[in-house]
PDB file of N, CA and C in Angstrom:
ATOM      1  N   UNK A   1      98.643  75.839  83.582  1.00  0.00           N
ATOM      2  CA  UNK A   1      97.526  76.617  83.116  1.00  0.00           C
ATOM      3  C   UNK A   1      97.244  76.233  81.662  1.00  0.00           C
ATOM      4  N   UNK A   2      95.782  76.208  81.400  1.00  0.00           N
ATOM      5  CA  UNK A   2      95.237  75.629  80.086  1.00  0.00           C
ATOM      6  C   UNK A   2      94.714  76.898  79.479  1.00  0.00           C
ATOM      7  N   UNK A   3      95.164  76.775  77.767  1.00  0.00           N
ATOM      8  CA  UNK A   3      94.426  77.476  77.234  1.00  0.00           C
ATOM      9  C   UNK A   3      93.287  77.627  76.643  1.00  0.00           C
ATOM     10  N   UNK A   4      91.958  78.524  76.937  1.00  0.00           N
ATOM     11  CA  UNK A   4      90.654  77.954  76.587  1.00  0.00           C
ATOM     12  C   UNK A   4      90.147  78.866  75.511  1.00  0.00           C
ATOM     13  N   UNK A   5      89.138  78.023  74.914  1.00  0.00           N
ATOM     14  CA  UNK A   5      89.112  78.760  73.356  1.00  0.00           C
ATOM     15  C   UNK A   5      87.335  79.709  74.088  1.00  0.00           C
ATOM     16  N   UNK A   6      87.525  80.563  73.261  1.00  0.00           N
ATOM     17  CA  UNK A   6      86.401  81.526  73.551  1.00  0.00           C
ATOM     18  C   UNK A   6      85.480  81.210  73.077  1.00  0.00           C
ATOM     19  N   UNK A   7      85.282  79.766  71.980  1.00  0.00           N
ATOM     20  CA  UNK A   7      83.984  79.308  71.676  1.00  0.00           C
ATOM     21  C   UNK A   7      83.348  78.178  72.050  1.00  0.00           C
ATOM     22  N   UNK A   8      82.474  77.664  72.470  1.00  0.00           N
ATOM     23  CA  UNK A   8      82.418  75.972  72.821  1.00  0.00           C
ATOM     24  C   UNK A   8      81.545  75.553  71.622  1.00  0.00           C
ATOM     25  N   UNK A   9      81.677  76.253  70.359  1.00  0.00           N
ATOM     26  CA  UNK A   9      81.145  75.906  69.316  1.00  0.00           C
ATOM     27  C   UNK A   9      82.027  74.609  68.274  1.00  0.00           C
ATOM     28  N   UNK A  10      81.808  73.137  68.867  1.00  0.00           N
ATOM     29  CA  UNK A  10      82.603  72.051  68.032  1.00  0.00           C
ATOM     30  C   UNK A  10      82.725  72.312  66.617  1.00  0.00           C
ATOM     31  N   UNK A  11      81.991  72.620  65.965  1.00  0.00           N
ATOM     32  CA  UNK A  11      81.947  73.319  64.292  1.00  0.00           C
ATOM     33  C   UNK A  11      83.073  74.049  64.099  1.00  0.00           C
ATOM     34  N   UNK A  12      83.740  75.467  64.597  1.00  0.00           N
ATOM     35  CA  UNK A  12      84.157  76.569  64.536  1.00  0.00           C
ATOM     36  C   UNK A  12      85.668  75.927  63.922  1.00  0.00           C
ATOM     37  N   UNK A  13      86.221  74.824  64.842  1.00  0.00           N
ATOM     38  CA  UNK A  13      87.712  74.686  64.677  1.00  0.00           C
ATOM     39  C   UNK A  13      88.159  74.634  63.124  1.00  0.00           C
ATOM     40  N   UNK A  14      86.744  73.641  62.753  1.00  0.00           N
ATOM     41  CA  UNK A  14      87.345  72.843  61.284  1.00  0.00           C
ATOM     42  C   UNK A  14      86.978  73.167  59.997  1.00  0.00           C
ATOM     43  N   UNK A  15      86.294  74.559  60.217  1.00  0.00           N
ATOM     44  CA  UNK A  15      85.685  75.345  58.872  1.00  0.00           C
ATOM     45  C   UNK A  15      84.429  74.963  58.935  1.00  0.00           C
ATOM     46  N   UNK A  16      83.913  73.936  59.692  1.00  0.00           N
ATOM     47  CA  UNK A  16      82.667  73.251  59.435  1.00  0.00           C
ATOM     48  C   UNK A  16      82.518  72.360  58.689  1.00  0.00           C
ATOM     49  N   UNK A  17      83.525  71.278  58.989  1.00  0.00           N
ATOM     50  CA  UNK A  17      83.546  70.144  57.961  1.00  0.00           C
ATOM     51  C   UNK A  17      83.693  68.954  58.587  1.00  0.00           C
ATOM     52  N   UNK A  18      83.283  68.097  58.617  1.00  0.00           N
ATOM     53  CA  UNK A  18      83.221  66.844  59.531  1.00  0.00           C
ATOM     54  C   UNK A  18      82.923  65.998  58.435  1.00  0.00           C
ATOM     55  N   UNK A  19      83.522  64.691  58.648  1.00  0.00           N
ATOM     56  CA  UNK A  19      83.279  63.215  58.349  1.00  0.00           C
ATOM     57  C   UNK A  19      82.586  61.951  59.294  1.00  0.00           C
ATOM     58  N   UNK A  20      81.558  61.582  59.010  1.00  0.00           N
ATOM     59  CA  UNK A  20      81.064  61.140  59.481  1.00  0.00           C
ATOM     60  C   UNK A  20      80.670  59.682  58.974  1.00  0.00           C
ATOM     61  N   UNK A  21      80.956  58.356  60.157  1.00  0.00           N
ATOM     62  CA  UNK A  21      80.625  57.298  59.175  1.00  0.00           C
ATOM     63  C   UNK A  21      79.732  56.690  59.762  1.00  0.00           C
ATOM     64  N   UNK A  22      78.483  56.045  59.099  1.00  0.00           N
ATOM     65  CA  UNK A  22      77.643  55.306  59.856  1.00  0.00           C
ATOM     66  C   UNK A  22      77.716  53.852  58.829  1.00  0.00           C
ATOM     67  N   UNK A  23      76.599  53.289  59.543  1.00  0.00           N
ATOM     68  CA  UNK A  23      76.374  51.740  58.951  1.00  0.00           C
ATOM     69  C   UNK A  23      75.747  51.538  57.441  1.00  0.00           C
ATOM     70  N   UNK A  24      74.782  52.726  57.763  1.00  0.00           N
ATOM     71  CA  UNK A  24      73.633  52.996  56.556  1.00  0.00           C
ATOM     72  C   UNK A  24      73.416  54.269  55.974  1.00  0.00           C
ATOM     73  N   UNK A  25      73.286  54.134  54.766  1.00  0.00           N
ATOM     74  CA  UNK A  25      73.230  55.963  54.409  1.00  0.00           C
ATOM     75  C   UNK A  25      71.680  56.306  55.029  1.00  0.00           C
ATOM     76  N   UNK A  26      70.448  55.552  55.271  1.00  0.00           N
ATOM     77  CA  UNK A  26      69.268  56.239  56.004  1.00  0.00           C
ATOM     78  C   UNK A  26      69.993  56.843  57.057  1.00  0.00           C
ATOM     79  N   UNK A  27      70.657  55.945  57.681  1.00  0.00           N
ATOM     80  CA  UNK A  27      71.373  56.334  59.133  1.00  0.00           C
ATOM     81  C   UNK A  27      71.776  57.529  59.060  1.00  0.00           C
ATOM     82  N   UNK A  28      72.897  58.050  58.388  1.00  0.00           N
ATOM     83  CA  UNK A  28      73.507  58.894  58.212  1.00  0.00           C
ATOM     84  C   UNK A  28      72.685  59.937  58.153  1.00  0.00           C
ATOM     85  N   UNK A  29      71.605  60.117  56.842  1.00  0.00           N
ATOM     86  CA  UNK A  29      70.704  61.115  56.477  1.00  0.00           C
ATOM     87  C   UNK A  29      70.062  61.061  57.552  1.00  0.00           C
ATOM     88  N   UNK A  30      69.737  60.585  58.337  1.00  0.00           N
ATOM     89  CA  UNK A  30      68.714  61.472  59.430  1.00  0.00           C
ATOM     90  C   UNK A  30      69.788  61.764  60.448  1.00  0.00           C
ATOM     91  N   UNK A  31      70.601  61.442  61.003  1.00  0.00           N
ATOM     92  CA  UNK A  31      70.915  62.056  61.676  1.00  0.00           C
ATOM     93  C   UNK A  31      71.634  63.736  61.404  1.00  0.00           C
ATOM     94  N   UNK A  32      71.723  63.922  59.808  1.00  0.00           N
ATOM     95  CA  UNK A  32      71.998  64.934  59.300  1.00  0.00           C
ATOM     96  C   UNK A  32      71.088  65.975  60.012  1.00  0.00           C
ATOM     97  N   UNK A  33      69.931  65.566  59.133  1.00  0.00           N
ATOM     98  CA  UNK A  33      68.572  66.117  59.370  1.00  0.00           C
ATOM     99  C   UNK A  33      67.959  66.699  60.484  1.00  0.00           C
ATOM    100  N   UNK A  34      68.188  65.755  61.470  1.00  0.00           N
ATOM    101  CA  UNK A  34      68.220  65.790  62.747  1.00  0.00           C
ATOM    102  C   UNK A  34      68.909  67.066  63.004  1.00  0.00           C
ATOM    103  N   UNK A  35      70.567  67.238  63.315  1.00  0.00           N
ATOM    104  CA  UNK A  35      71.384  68.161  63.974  1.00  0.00           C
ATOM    105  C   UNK A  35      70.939  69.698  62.930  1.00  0.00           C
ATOM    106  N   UNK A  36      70.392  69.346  61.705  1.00  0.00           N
ATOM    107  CA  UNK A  36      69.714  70.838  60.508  1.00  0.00           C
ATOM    108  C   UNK A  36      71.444  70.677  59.611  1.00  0.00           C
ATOM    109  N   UNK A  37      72.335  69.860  59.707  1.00  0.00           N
ATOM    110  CA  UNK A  37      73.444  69.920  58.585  1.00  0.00           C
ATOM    111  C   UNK A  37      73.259  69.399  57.536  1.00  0.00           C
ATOM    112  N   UNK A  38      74.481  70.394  56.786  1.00  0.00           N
ATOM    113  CA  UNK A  38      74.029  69.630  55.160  1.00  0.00           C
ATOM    114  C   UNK A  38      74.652  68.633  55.249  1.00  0.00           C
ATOM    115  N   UNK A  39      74.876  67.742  54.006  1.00  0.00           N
ATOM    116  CA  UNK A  39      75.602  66.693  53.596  1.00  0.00           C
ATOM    117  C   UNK A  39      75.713  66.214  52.071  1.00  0.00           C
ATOM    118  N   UNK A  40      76.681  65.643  52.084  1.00  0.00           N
ATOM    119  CA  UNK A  40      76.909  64.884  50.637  1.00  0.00           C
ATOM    120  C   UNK A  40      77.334  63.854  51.162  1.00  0.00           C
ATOM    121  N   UNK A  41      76.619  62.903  49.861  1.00  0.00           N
ATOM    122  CA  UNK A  41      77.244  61.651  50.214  1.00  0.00           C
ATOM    123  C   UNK A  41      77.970  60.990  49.576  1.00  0.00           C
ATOM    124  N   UNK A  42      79.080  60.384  50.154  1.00  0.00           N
ATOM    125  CA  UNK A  42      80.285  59.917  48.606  1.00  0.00           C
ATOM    126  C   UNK A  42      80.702  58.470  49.464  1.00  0.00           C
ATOM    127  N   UNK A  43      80.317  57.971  47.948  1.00  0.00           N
ATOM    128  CA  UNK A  43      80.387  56.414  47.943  1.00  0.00           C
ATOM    129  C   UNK A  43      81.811  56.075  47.719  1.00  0.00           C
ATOM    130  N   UNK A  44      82.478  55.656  48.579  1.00  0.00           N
ATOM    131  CA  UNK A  44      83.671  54.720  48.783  1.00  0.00           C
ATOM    132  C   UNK A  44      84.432  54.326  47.719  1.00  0.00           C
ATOM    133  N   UNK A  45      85.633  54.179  47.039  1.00  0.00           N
ATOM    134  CA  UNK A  45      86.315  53.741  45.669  1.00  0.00           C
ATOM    135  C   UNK A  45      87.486  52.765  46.199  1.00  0.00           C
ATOM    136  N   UNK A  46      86.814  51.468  45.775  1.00  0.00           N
ATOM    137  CA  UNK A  46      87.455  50.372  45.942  1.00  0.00           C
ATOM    138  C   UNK A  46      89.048  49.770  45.094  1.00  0.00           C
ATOM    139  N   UNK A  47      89.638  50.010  45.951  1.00  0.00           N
ATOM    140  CA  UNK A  47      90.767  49.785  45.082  1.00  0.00           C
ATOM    141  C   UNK A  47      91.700  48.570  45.010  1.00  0.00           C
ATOM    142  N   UNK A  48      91.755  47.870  44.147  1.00  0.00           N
ATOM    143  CA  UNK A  48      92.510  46.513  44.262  1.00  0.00           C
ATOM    144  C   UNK A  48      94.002  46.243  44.110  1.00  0.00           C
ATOM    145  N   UNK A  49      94.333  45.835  45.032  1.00  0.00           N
ATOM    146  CA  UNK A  49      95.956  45.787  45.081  1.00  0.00           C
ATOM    147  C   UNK A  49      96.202  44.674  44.552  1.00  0.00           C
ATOM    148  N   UNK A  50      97.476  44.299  44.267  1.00  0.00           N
ATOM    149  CA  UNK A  50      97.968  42.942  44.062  1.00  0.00           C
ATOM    150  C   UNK A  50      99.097  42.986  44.774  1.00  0.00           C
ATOM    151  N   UNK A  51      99.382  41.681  45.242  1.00  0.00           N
ATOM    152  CA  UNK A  51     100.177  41.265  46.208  1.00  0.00           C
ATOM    153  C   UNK A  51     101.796  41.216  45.280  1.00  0.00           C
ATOM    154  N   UNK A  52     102.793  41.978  46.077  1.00  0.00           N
ATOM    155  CA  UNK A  52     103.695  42.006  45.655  1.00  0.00           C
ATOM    156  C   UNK A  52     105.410  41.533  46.632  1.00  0.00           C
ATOM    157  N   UNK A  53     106.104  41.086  45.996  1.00  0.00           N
ATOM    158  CA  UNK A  53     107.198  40.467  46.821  1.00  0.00           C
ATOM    159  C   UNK A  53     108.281  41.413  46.265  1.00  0.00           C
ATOM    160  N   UNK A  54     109.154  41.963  47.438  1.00  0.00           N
ATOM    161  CA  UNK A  54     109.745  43.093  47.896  1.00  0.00           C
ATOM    162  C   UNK A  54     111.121  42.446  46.839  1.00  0.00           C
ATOM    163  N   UNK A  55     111.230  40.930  46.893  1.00  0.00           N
ATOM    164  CA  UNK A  55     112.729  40.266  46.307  1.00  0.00           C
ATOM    165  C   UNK A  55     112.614  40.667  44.718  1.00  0.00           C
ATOM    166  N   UNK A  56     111.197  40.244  43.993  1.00  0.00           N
ATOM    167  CA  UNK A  56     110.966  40.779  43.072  1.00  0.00           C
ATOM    168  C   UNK A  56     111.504  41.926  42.289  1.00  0.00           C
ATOM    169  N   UNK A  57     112.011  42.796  42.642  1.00  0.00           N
ATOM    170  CA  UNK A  57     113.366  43.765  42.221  1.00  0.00           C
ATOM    171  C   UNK A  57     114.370  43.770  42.634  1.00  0.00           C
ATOM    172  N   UNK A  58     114.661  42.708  42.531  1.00  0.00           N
ATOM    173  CA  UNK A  58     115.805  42.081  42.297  1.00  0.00           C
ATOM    174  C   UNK A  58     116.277  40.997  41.305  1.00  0.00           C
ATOM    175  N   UNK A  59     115.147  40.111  40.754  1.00  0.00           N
ATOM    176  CA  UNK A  59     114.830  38.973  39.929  1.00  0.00           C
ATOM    177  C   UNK A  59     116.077  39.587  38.646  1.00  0.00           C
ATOM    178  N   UNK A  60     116.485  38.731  38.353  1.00  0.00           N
ATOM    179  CA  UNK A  60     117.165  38.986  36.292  1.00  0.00           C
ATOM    180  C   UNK A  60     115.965  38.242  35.847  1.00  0.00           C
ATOM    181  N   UNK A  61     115.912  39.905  35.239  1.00  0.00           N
ATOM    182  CA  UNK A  61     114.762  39.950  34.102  1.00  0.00           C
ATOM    183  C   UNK A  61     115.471  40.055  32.782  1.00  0.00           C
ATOM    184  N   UNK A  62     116.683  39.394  32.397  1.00  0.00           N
ATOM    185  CA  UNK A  62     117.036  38.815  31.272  1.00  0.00           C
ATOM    186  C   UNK A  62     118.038  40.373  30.707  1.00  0.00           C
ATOM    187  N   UNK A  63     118.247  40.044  29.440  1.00  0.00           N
ATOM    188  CA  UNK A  63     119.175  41.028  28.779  1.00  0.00           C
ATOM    189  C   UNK A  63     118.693  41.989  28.577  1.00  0.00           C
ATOM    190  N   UNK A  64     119.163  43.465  28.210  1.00  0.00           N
ATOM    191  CA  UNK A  64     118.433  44.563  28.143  1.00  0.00           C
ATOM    192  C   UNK A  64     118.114  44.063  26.568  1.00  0.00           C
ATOM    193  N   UNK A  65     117.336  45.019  26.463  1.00  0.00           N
ATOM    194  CA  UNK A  65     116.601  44.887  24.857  1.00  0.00           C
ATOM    195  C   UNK A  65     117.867  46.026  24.574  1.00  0.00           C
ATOM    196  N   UNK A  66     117.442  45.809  23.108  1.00  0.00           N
ATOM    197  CA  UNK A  66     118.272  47.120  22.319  1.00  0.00           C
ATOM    198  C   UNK A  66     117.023  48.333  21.876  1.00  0.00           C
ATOM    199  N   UNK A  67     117.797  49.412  21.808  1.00  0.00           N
ATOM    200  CA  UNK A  67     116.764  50.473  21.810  1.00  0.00           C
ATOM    201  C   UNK A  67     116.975  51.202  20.373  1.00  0.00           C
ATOM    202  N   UNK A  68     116.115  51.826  19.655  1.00  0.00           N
ATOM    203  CA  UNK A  68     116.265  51.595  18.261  1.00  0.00           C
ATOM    204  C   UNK A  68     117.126  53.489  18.323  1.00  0.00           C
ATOM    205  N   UNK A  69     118.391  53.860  17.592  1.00  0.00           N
ATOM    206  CA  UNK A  69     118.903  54.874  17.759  1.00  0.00           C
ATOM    207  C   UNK A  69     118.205  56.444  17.721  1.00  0.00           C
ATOM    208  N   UNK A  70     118.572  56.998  17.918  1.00  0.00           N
ATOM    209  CA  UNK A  70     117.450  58.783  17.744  1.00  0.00           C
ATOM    210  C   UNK A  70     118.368  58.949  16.252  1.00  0.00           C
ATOM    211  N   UNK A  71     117.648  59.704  15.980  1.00  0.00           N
ATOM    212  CA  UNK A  71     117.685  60.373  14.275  1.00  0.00           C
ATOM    213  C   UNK A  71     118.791  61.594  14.610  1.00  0.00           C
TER     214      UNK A  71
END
């Protein structure tokens, strides 16, 4: 036996918050428009990695420095 929710309202579960991705922001905006939802639109933040080798901590990175004494 399944348990069934008393709403068939897709909105209800998630506070009313959905993500949605299309190709084009026109795209997007009308189909907003279309269903009567709001929207914001937030542009993507590109982030650049650099390629790193796992052996690399491990390397001798030479003598410790000296550290100047506390007062």
């Amino acid at each position: 036996m399944f348990w069934t929710s008393a709403s068939e309202d897709p909105m209800s579960g998630c506070g009313g918050l959905y993500k949605i991705y299309m190709e084009n922001l026109a795209e997007a905006v009308a189909v907003c428009k279309k269903f009567g939802w709001g929207y914001d639109v937030v542009y993507p933040h590109h982030r650049w990695h650099t390629r790193k080798n796992y052996g690399d901590n491990f390397q001798w990175k030479g003598l410790p420095k000296e550290r100047e004494a506390y007062d």
